[in-house]
C-alpha atoms as a PDB file:
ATOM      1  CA  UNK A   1       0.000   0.000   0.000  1.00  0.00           C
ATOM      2  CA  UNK A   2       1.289   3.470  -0.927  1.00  0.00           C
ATOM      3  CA  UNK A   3       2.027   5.508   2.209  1.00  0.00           C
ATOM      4  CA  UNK A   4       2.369   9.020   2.344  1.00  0.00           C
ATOM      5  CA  UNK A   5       5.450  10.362   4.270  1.00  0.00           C
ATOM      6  CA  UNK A   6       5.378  13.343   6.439  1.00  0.00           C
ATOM      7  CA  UNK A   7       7.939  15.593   7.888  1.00  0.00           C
ATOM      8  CA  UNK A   8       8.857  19.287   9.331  1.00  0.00           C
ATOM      9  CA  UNK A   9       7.411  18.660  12.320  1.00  0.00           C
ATOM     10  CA  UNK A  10       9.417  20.133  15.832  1.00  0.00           C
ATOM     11  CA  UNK A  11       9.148  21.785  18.673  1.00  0.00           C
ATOM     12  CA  UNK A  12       8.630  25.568  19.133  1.00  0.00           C
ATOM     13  CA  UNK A  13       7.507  28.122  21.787  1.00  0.00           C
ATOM     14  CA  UNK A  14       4.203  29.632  21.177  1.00  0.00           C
ATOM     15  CA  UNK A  15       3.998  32.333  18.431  1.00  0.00           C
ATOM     16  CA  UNK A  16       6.001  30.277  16.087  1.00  0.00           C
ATOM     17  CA  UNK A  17       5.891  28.695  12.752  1.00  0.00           C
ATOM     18  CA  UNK A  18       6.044  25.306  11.305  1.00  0.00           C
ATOM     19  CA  UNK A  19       6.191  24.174   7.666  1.00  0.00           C
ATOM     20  CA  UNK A  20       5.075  20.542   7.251  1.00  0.00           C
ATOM     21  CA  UNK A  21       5.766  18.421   3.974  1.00  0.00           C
ATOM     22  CA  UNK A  22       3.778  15.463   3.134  1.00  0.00           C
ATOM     23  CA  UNK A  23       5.602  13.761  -0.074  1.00  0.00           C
ATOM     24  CA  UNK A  24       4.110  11.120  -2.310  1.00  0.00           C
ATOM     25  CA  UNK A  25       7.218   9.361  -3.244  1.00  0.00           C
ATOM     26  CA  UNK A  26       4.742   6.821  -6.290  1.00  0.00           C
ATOM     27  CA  UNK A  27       2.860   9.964  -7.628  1.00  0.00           C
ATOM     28  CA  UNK A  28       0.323   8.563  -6.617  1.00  0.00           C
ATOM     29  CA  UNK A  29      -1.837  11.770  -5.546  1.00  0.00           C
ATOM     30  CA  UNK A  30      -1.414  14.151  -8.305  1.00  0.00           C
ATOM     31  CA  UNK A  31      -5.058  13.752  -9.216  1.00  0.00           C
ATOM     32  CA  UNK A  32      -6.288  13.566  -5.475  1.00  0.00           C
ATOM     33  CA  UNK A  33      -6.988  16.009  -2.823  1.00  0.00           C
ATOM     34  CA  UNK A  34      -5.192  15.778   0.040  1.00  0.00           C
ATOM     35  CA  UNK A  35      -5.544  16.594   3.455  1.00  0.00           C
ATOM     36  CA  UNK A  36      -3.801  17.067   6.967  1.00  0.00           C
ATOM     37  CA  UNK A  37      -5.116  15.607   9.974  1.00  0.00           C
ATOM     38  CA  UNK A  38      -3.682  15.470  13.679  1.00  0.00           C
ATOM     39  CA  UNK A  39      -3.624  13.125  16.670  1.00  0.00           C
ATOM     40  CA  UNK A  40      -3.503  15.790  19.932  1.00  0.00           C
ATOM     41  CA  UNK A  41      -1.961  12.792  22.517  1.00  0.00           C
ATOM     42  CA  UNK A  42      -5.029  10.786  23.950  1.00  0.00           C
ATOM     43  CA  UNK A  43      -7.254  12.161  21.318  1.00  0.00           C
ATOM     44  CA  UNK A  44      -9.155  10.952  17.813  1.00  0.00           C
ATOM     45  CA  UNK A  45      -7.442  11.597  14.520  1.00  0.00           C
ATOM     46  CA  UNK A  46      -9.022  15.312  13.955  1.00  0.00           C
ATOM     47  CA  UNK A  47      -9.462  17.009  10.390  1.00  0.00           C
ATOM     48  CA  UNK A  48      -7.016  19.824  10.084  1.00  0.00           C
ATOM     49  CA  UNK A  49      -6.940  21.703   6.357  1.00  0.00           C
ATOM     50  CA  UNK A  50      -7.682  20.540   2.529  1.00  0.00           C
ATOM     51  CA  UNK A  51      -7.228  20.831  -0.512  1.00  0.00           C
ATOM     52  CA  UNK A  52      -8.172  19.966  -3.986  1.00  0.00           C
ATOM     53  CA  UNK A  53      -6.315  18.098  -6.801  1.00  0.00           C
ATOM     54  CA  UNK A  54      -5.189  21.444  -8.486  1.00  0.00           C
ATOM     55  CA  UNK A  55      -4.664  23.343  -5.503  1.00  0.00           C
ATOM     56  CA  UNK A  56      -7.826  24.695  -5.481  1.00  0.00           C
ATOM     57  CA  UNK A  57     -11.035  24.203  -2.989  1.00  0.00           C
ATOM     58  CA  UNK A  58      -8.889  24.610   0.025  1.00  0.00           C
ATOM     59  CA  UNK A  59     -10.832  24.432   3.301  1.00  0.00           C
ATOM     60  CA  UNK A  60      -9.848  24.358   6.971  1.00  0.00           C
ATOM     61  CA  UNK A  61     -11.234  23.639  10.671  1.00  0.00           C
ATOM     62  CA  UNK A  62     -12.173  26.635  12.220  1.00  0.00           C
ATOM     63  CA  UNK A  63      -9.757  27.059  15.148  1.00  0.00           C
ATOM     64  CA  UNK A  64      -6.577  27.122  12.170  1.00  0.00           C
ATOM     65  CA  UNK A  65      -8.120  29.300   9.605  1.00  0.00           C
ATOM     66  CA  UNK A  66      -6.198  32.577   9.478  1.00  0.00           C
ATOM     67  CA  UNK A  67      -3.061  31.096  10.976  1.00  0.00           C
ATOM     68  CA  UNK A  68      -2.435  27.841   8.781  1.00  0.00           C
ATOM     69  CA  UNK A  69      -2.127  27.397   4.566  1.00  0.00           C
ATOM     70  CA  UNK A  70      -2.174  24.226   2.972  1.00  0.00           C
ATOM     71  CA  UNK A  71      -0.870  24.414  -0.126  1.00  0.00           C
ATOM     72  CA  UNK A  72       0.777  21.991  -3.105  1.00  0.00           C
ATOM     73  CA  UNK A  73       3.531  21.413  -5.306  1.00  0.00           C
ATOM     74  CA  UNK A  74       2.311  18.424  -7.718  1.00  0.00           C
ATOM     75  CA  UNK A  75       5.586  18.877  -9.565  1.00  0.00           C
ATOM     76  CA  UNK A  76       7.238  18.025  -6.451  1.00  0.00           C
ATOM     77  CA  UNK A  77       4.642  15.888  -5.481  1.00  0.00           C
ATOM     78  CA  UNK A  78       3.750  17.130  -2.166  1.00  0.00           C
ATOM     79  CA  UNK A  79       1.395  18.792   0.068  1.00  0.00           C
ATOM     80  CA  UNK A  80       2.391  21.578   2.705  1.00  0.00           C
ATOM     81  CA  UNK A  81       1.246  23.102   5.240  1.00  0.00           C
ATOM     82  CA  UNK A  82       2.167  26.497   6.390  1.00  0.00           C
ATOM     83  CA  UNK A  83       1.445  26.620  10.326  1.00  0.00           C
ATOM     84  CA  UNK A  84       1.979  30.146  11.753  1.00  0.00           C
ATOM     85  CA  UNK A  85       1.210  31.626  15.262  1.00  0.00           C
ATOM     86  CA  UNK A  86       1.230  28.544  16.432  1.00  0.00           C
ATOM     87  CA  UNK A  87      -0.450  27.449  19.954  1.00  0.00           C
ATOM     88  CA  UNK A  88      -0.017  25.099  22.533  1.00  0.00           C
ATOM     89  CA  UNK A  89      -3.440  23.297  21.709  1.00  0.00           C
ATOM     90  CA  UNK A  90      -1.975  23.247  18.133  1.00  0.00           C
ATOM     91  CA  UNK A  91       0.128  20.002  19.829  1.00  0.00           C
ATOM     92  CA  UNK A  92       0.103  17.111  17.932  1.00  0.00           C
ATOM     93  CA  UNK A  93       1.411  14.335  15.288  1.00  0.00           C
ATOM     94  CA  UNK A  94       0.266  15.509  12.312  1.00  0.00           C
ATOM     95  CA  UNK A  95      -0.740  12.838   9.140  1.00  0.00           C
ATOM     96  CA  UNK A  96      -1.761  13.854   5.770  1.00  0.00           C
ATOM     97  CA  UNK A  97      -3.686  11.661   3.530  1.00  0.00           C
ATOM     98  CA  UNK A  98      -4.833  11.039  -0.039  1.00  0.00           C
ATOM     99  CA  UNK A  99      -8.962  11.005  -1.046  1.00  0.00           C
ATOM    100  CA  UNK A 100      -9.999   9.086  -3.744  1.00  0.00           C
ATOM    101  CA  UNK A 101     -11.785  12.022  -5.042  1.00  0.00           C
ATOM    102  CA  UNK A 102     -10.242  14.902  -6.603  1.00  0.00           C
ATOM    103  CA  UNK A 103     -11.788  17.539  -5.030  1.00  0.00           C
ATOM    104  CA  UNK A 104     -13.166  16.958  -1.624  1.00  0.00           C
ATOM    105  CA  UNK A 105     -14.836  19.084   1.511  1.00  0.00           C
ATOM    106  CA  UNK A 106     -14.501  15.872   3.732  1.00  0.00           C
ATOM    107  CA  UNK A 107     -13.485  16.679   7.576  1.00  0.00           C
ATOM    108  CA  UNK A 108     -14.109  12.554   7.696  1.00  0.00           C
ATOM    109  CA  UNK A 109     -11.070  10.378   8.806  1.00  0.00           C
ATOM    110  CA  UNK A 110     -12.169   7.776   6.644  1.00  0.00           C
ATOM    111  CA  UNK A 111     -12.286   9.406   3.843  1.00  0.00           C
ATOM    112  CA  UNK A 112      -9.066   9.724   3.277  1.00  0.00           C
ATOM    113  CA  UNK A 113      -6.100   6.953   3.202  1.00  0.00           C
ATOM    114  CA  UNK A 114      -2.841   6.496   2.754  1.00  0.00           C
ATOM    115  CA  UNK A 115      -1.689   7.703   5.813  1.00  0.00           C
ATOM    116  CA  UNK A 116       2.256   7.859   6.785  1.00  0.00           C
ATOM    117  CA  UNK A 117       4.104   7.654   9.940  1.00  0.00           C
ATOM    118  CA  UNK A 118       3.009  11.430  11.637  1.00  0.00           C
ATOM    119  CA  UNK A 119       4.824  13.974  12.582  1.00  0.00           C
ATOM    120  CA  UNK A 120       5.090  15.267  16.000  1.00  0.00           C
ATOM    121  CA  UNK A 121       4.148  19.262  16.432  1.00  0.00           C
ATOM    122  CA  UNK A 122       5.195  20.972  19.871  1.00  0.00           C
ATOM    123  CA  UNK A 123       4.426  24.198  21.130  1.00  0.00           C
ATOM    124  CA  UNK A 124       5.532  25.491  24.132  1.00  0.00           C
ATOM    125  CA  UNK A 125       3.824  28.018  25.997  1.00  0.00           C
END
């Protein structure tokens, strides 16, 4: 199964930024929309930010938008996310993951698949 593979995660104090990469080494999700999800520890898998095949119909959960950007590359076949002013609740592993759909408004976990190992976001307060 093709995984996606995540990375740029770290620890910073509160007020920081974060740029997250989520690489599809198969092109595999060139024609998919993507999204990025996170695990806060002892928590469900919660929807973060999407986006569509083409980089368009972006869409995020309501506590990011204004302070994160997803964005893509599908020349470089990956996914970012651009996480600024960041918060301690913001504290996480963070997954991206591919829809079979190329353009999507899911917030649903199991929509989307491929997921990769995580990467773990700090913030410090």
């Amino acid at each position: 199964q093709v995984r996606l593979v995540e990375s740029g995660g770290g620890l910073v104090q509160a007020g920081g930024s974060l740029r997250l990469s989520c690489v599809d080494s198969r092109r595999t999700f060139t024609n998919n929309a993507v999204a990025w999800f996170r695990r806060p520890q002892g928590k469900e898998r919660e929807f973060v930010a999407g986006i569509g095949w083409n980089g368009g119909n972006r869409y995020y959960e309501a506590s990011v938008e204004g302070r994160f950007t997803i964005s893509r590359d599908n020349t470089r076949n990956t996914v970012y996310l651009q996480m600024n002013n960041l918060q301690p609740e913001d504290t996480a592993v963070y997954y991206c993951g591919k829809s079979r759909r190329a353009i999507s408004s899911s917030r649903l976990e199991s929509d989307f698949g491929s997921w990769g190992q995580g990467t773990q976001v700090t913030i410090s307060s």
